[in-house]
N, C-alpha and C. Protein backbone atom coordinates (compact mmCIF):
# COMPACT_ATOMS: atom_id res chain seq x y z
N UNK A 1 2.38 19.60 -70.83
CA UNK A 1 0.98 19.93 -70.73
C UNK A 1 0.80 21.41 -71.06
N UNK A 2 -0.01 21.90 -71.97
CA UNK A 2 -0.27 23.00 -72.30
C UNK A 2 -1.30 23.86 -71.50
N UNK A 3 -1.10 25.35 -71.35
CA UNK A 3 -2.64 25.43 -70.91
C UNK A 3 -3.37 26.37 -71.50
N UNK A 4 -4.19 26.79 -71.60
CA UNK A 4 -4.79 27.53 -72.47
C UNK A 4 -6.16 28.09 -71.84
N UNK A 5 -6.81 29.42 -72.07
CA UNK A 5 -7.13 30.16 -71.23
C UNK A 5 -8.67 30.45 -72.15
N UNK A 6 -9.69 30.11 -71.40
CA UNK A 6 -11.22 30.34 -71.69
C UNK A 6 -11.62 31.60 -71.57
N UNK A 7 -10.73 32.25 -70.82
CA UNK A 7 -10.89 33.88 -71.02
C UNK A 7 -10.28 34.75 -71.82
N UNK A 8 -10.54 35.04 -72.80
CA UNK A 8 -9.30 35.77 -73.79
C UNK A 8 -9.72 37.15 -73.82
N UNK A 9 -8.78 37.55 -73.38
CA UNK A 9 -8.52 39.40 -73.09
C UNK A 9 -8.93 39.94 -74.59
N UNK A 10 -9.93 40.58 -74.13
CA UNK A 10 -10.16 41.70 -75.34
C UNK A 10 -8.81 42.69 -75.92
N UNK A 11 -8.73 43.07 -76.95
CA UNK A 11 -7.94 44.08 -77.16
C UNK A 11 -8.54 45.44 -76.57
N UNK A 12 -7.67 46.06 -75.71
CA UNK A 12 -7.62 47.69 -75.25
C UNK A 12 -8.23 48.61 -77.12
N UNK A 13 -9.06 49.29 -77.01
CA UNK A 13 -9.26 50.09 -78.40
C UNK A 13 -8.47 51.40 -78.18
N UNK A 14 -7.51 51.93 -78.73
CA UNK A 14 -7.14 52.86 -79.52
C UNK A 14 -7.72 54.37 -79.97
N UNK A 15 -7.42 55.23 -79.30
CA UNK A 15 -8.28 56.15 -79.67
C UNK A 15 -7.14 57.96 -80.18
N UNK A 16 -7.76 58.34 -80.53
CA UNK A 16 -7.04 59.78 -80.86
C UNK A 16 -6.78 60.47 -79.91
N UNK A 17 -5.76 60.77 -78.71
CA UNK A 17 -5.61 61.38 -77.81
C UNK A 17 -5.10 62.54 -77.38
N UNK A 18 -5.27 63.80 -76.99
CA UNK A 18 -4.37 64.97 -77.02
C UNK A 18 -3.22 64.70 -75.65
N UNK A 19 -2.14 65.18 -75.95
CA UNK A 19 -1.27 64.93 -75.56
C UNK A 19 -0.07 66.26 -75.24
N UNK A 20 0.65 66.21 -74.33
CA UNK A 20 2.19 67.34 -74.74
C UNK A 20 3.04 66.46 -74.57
N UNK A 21 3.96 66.97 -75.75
CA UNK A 21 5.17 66.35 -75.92
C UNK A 21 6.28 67.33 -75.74
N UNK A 22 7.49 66.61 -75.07
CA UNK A 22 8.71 67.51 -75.25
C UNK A 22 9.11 68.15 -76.67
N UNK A 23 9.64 69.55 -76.21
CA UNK A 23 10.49 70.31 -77.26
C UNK A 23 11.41 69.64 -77.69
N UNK A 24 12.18 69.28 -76.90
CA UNK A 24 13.31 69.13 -76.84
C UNK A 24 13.87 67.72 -77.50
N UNK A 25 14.28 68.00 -78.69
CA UNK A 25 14.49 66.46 -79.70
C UNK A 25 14.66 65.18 -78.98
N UNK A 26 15.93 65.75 -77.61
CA UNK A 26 17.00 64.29 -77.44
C UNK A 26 15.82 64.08 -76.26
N UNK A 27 14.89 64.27 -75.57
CA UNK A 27 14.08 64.04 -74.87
C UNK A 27 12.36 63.39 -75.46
N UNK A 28 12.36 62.37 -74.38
CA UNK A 28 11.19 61.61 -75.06
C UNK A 28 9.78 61.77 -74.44
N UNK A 29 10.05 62.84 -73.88
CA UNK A 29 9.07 62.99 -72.35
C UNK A 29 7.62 63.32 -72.94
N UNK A 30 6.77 62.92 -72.48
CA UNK A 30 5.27 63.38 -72.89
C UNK A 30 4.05 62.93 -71.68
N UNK A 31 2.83 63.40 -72.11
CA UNK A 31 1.82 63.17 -70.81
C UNK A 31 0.46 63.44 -71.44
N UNK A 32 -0.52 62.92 -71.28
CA UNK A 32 -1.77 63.21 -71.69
C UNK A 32 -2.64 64.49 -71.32
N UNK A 33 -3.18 64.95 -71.72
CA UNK A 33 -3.46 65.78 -72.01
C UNK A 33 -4.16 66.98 -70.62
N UNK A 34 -4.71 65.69 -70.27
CA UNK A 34 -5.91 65.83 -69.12
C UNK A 34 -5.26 65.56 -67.56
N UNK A 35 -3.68 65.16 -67.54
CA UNK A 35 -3.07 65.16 -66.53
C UNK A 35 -2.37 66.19 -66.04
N UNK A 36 -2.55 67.72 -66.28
CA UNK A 36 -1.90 68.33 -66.20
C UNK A 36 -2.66 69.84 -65.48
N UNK A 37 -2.40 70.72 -64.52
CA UNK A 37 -2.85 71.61 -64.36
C UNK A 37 -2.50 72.59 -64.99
N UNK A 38 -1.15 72.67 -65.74
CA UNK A 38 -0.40 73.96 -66.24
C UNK A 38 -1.39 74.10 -67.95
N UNK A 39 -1.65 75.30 -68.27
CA UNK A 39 -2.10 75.46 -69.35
C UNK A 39 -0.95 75.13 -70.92
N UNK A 40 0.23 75.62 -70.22
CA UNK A 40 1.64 75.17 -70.65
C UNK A 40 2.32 74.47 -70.15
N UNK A 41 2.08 73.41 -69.95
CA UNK A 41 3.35 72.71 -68.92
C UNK A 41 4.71 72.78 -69.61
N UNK A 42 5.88 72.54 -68.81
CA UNK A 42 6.60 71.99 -68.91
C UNK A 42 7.46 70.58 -68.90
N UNK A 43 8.17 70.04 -69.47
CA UNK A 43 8.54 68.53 -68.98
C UNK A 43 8.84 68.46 -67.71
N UNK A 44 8.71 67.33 -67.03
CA UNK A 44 9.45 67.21 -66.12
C UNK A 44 10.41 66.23 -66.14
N UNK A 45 11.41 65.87 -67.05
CA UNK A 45 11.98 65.00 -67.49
C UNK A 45 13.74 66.36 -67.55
N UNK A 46 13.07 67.06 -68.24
CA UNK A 46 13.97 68.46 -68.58
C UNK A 46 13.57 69.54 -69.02
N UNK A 47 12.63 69.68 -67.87
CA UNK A 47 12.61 71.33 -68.17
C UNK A 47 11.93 71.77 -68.92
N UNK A 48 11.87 71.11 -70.49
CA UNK A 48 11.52 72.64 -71.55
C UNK A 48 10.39 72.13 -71.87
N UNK A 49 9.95 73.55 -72.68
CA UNK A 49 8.65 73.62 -72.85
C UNK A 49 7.86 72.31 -73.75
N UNK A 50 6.64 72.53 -73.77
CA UNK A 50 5.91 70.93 -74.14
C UNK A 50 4.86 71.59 -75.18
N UNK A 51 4.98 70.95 -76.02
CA UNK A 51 3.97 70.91 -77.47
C UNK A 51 2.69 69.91 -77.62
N UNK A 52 1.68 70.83 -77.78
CA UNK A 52 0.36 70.11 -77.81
C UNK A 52 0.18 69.12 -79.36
N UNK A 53 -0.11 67.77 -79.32
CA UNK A 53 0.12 67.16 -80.52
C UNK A 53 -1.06 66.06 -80.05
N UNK A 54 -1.41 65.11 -81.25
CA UNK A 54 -2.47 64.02 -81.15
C UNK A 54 -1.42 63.00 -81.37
N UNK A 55 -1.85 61.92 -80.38
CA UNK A 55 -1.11 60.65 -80.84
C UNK A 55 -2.47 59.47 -80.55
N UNK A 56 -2.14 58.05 -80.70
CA UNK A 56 -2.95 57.14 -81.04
C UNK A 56 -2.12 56.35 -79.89
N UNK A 57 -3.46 56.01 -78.88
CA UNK A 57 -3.19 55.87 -77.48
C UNK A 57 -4.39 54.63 -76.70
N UNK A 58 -3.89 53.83 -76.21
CA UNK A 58 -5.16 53.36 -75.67
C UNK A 58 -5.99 53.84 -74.68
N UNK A 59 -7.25 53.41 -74.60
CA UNK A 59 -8.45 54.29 -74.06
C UNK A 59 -8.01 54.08 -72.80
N UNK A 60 -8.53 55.25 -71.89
CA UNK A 60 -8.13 54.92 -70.39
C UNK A 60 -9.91 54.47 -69.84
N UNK A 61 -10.28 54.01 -69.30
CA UNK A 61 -11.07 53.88 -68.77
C UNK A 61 -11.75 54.04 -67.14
């Protein structure tokens, strides 16, 4: 018996998001933009410093 669902989830939309990302190559660490008090943060993954970049992110709502 199959079941199948009368409610079908919209897709989340996608939007242009500012973001910091780790320096640090072998590290994957990053955080949005707006979560952060430090004007520079740092990772907290390791330490080093974090680079302001745009990535393509779903909307938070």
């Amino acid at each position: 018996m199959a079941f199948f669902s009368k409610n079908q989830q919209e897709p989340v939309p996608e939007v242009e998001t500012k973001v910091w990302s780790c320096s640090n190559k072998e590290c994957s660490g990053w955080m949005r933009d707006g979560l952060t008090f430090d004007t520079t943060p740092e990772c907290p993954l390791c330490k080093s410093p974090m680079e302001s970049e745009i990535r393509i992110l779903p909307e938070l709502q």
